[in-house]
N, C-alpha and C. Protein backbone atom coordinates (compact mmCIF):
# COMPACT_ATOMS: atom_id res chain seq x y z
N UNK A 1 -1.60 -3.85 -9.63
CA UNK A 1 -2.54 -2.89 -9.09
C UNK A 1 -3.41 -2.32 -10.19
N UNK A 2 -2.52 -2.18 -11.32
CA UNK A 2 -3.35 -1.91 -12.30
C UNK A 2 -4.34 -0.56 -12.44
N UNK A 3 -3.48 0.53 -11.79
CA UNK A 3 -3.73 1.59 -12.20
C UNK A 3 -3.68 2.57 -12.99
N UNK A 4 -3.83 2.91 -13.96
CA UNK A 4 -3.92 3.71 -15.09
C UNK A 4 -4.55 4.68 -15.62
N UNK A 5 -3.66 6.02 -16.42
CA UNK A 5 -3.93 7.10 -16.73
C UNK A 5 -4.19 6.77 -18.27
N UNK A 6 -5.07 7.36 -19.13
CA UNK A 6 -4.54 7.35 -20.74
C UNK A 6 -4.86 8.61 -21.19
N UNK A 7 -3.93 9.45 -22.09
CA UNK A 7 -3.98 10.50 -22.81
C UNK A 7 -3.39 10.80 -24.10
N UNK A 8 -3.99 10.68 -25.22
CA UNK A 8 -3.23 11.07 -26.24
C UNK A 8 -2.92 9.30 -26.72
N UNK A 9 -3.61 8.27 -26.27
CA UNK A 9 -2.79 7.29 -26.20
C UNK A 9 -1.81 6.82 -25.59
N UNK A 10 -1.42 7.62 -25.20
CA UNK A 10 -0.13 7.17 -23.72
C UNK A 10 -0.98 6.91 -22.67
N UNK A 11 0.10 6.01 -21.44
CA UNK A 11 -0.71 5.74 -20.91
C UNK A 11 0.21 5.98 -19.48
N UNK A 12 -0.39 5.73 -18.35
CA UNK A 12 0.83 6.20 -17.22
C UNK A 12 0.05 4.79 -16.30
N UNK A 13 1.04 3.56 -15.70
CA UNK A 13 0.26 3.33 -15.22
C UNK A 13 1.07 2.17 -13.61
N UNK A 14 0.43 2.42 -12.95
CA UNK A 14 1.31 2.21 -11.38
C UNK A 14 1.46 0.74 -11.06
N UNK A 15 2.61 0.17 -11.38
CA UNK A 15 2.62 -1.23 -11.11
C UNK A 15 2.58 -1.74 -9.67
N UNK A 16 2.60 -2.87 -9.49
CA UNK A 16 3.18 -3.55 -8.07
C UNK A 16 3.47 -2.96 -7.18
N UNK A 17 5.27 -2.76 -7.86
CA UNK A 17 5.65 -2.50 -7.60
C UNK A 17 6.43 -1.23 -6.55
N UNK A 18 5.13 -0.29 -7.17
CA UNK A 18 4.94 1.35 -6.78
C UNK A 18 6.14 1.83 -7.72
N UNK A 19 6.02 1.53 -9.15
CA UNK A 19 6.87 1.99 -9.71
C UNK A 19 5.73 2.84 -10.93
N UNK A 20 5.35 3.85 -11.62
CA UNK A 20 4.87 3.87 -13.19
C UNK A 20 5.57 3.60 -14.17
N UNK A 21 4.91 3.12 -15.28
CA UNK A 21 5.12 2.37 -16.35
C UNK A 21 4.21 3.15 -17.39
N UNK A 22 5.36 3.69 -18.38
CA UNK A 22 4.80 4.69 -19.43
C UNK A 22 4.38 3.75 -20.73
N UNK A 23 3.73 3.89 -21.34
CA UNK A 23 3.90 3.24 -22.62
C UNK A 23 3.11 4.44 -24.36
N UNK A 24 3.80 3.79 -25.08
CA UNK A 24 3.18 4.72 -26.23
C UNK A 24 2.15 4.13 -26.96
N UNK A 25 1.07 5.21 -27.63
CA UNK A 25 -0.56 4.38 -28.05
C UNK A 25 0.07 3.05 -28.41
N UNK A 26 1.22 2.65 -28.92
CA UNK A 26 1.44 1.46 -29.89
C UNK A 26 1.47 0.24 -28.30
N UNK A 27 1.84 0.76 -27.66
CA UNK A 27 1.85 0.12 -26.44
C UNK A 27 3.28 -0.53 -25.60
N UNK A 28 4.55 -0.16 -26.86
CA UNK A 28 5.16 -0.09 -26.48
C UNK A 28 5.98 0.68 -25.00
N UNK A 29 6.63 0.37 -23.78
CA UNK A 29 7.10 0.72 -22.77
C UNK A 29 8.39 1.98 -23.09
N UNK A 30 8.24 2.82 -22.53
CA UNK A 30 8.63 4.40 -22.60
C UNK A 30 9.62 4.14 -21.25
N UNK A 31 10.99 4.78 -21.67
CA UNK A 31 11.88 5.40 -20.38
C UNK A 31 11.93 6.26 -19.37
N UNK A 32 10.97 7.45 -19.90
CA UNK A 32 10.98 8.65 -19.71
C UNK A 32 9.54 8.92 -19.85
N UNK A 33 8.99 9.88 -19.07
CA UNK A 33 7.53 10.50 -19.05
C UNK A 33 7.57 11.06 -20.47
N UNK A 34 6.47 10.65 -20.85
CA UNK A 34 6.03 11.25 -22.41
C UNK A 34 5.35 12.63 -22.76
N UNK A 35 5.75 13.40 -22.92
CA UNK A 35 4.95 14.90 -23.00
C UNK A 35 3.84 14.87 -23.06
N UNK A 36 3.15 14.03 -24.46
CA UNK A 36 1.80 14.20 -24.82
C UNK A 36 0.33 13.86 -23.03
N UNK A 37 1.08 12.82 -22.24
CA UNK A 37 0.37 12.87 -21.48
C UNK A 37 0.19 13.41 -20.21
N UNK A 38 0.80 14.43 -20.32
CA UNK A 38 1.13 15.75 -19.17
C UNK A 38 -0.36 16.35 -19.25
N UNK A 39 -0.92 16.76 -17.84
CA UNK A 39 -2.23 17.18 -17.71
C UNK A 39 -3.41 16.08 -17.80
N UNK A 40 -3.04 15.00 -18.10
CA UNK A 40 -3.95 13.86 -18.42
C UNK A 40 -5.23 13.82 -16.79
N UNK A 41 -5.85 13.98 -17.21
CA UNK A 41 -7.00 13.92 -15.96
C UNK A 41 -6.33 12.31 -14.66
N UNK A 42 -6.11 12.72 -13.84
CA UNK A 42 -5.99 12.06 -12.77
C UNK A 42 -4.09 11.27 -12.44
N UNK A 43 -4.03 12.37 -13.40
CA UNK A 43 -2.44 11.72 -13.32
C UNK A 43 -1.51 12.04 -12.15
N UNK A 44 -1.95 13.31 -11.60
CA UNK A 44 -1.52 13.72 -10.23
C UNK A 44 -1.85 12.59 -9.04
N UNK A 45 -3.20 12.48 -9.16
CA UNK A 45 -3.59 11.70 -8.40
C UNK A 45 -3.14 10.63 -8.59
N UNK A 46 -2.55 9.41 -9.59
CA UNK A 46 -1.70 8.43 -9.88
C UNK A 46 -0.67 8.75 -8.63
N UNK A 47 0.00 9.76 -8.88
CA UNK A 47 1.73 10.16 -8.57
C UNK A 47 1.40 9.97 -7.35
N UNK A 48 0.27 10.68 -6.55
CA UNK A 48 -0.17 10.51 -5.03
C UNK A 48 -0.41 9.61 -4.71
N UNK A 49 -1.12 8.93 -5.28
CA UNK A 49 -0.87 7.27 -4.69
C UNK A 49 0.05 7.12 -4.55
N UNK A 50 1.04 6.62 -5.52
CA UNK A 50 1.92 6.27 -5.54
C UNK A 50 3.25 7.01 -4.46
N UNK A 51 3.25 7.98 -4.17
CA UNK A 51 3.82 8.51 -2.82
C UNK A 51 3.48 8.17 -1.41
N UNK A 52 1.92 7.91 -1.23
CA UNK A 52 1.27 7.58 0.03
C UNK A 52 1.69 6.24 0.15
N UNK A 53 1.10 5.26 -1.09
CA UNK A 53 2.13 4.07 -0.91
C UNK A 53 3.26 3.57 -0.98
N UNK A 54 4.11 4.28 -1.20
CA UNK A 54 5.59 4.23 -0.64
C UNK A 54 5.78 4.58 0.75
N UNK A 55 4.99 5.89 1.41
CA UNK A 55 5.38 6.41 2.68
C UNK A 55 5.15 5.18 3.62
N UNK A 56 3.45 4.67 2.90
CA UNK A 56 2.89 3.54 3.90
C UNK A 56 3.96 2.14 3.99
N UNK A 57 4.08 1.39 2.59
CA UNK A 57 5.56 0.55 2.77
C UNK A 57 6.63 0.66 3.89
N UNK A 58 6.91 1.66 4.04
CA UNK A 58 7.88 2.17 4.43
C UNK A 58 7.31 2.32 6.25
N UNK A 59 6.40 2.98 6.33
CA UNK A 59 5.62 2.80 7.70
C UNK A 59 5.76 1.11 8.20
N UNK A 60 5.42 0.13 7.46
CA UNK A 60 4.81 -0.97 7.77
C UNK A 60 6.58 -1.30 8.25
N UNK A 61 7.29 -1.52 6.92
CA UNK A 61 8.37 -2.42 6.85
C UNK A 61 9.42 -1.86 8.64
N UNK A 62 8.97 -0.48 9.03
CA UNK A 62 10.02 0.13 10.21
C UNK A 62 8.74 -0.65 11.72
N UNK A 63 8.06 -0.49 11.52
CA UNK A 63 6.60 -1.14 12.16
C UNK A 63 7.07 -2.43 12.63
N UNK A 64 7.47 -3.09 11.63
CA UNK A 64 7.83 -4.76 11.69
C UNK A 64 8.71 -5.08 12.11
N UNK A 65 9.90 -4.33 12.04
CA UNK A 65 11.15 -4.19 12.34
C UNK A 65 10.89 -4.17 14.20
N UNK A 66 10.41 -3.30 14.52
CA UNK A 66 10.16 -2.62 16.01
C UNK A 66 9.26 -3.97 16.87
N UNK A 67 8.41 -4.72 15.49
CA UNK A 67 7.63 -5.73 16.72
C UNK A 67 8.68 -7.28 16.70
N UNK A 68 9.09 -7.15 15.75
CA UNK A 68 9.95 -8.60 15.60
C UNK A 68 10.70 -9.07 16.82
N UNK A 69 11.58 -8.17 17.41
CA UNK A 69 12.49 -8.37 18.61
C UNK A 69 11.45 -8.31 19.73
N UNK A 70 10.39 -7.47 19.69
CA UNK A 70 9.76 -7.55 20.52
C UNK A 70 8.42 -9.12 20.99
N UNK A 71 8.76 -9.49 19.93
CA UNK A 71 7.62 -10.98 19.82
C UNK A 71 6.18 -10.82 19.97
N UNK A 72 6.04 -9.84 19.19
CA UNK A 72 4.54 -8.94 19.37
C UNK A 72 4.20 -10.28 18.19
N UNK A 73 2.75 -10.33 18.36
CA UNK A 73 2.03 -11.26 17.18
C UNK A 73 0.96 -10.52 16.78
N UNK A 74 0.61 -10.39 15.50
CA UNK A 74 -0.50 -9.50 14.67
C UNK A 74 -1.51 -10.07 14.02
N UNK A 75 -2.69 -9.59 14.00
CA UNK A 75 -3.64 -10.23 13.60
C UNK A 75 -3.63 -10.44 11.83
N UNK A 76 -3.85 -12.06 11.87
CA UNK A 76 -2.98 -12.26 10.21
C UNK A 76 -4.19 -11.55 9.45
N UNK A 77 -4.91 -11.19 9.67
CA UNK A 77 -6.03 -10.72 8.83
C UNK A 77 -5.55 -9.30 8.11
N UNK A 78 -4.13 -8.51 8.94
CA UNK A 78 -3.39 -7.75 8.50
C UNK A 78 -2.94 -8.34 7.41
N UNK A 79 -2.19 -9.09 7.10
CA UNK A 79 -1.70 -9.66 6.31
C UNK A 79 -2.27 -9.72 5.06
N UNK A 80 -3.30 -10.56 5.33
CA UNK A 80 -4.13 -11.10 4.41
C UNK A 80 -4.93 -9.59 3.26
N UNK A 81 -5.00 -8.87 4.09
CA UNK A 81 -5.82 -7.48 3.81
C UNK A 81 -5.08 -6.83 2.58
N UNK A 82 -3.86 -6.32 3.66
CA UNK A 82 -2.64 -5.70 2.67
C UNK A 82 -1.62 -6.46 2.31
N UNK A 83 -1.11 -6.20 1.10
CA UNK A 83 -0.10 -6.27 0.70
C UNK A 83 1.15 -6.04 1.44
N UNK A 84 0.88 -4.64 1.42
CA UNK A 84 2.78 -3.72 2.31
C UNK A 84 2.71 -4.17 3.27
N UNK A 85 1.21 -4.71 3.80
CA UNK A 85 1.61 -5.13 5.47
C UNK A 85 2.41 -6.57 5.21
N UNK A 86 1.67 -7.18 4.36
CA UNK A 86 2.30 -8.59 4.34
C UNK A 86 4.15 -8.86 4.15
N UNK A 87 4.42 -8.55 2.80
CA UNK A 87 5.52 -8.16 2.75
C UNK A 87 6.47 -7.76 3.95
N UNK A 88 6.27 -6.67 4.77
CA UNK A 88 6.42 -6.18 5.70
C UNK A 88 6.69 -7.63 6.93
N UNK A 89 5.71 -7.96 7.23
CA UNK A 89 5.87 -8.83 8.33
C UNK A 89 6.50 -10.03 8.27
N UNK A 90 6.55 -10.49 6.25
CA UNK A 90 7.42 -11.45 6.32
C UNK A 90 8.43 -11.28 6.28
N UNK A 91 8.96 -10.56 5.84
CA UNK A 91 10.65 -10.16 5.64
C UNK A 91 10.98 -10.04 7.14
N UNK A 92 10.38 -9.37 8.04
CA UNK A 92 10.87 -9.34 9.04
C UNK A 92 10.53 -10.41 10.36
N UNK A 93 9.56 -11.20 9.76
CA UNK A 93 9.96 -12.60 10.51
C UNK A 93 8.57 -12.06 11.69
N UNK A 94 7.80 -11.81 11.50
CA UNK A 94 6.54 -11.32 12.72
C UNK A 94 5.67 -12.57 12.90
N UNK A 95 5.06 -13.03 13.67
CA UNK A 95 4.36 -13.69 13.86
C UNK A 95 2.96 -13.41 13.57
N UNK A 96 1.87 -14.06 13.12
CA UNK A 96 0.65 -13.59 12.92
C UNK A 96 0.05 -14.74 13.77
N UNK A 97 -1.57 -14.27 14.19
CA UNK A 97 -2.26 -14.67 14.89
C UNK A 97 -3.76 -14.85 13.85
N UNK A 98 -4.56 -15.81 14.05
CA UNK A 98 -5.94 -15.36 13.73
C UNK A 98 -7.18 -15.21 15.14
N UNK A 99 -6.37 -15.02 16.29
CA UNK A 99 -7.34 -14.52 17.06
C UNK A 99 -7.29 -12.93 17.32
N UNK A 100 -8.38 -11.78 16.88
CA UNK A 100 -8.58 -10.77 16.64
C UNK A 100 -8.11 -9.91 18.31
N UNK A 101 -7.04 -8.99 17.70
CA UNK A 101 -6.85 -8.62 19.32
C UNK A 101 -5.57 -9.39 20.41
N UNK A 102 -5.52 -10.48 19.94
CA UNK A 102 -4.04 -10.99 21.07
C UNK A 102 -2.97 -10.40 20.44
N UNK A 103 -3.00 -9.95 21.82
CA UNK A 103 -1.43 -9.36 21.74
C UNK A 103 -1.65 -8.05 21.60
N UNK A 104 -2.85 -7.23 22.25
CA UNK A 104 -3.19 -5.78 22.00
C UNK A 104 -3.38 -4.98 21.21
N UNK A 105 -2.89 -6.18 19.84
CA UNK A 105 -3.34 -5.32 18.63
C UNK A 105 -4.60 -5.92 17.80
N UNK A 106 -5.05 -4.63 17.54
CA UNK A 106 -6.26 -4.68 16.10
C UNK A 106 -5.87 -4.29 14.91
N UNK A 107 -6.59 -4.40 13.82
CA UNK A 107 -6.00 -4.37 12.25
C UNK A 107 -7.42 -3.11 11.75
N UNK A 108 -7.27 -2.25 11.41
CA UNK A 108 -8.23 -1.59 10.32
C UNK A 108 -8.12 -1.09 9.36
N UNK A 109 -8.32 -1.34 8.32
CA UNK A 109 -8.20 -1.25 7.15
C UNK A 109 -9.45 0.23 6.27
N UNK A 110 -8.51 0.48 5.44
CA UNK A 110 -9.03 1.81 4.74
C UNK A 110 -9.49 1.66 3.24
N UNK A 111 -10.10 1.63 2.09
CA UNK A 111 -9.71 1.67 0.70
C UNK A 111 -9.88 3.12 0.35
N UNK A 112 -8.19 3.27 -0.70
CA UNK A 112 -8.82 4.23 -0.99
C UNK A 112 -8.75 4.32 -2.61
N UNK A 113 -7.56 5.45 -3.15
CA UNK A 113 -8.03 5.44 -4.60
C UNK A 113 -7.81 4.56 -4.95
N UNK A 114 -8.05 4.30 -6.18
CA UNK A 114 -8.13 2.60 -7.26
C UNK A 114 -7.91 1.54 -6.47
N UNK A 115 -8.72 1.74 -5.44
CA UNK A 115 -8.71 0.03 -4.57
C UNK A 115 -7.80 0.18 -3.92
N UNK A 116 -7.04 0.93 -3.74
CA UNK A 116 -5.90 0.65 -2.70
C UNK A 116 -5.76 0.55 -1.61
N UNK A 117 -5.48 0.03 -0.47
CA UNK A 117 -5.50 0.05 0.77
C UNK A 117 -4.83 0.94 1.75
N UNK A 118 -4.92 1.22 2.58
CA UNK A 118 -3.87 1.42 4.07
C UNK A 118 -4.98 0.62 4.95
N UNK A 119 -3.73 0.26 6.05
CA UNK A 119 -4.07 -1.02 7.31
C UNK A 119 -3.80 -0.24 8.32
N UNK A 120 -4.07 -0.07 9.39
CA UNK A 120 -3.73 0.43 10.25
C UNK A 120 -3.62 -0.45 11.61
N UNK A 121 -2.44 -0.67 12.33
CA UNK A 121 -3.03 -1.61 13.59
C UNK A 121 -2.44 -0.98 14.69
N UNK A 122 -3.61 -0.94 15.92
CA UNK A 122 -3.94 0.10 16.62
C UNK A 122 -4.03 -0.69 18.33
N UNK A 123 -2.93 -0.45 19.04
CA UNK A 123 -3.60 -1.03 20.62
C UNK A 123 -4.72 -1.29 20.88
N UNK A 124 -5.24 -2.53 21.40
CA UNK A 124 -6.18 -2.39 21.50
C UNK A 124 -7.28 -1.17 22.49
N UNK A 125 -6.53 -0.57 22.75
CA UNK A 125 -7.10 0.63 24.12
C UNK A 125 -7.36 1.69 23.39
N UNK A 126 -6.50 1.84 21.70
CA UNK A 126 -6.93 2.75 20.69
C UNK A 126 -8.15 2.37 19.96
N UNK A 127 -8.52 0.85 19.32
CA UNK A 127 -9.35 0.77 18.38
C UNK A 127 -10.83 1.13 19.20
N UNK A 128 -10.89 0.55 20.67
CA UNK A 128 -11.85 0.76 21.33
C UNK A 128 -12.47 2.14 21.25
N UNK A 129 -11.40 3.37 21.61
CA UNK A 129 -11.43 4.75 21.53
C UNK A 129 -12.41 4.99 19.64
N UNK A 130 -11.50 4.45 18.96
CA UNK A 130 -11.79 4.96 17.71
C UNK A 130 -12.96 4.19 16.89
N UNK A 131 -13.86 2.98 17.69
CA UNK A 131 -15.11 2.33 17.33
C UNK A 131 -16.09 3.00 17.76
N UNK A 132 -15.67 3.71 19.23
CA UNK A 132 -16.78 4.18 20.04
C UNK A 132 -17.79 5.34 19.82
């Protein structure tokens, strides 16, 4: 994802994973949050990402869970879009579609900080409501 804070030479920065990854100017990887880069301009906002995209993970992966038994099929363009969605639908075995809409669902997609996404997929009786 490749998001990153730098202060003081440290650096704070949000992997893949939704994990941060500290390192010191030398560039060596840190255990522990480093003092010097406390207050670093946008580092809160790092941490918030990084919370929203966990909550969202976590949205998708219970999401997937709920359509799997049900044999709901999703528009793969979900997939393709996001990440957490992807992940999400494969682990849990979902079917994807590339016709937009079968199966009542639509896919919409958000960017927000450092490129990041949320997907949203919405009945189709909602996206209609929320195009109009």
């Amino acid at each position: 994802m490749g998001t990153r804070v730098e202060k003081n030479g440290y650096t704070a920065e949000l992997t893949d994973d939704l994990e941060v990854v500290y390192r010191n100017p030398q560039g060596r990887r840190l255990k522990g949050f480093p003092a010097p880069i406390a207050g670093a301009p946008g580092l809160g906002a790092l941490f918030d990402a990084r919370q929203q995209l966990r909550t969202q993970r976590e949205a998708c992966r219970q999401q997937a869970r709920e359509w799997a038994p049900a044999g709901v099929s999703v528009p793969r363009a979900l997939a393709d879009a996001d990440p957490l969605w992807r992940e999400a639908l494969e682990s849990e075995g979902v079917g994807l579609t590339d016709e937009p809409g079968e199966g009542g669902l639509w896919a919409r997609r958000y960017v927000g900080f450092g490129g990041h996404t949320l997907t949203q997929v919405l009945p189709s009786s909602s996206s209609r409501t929320a195009t109009a």
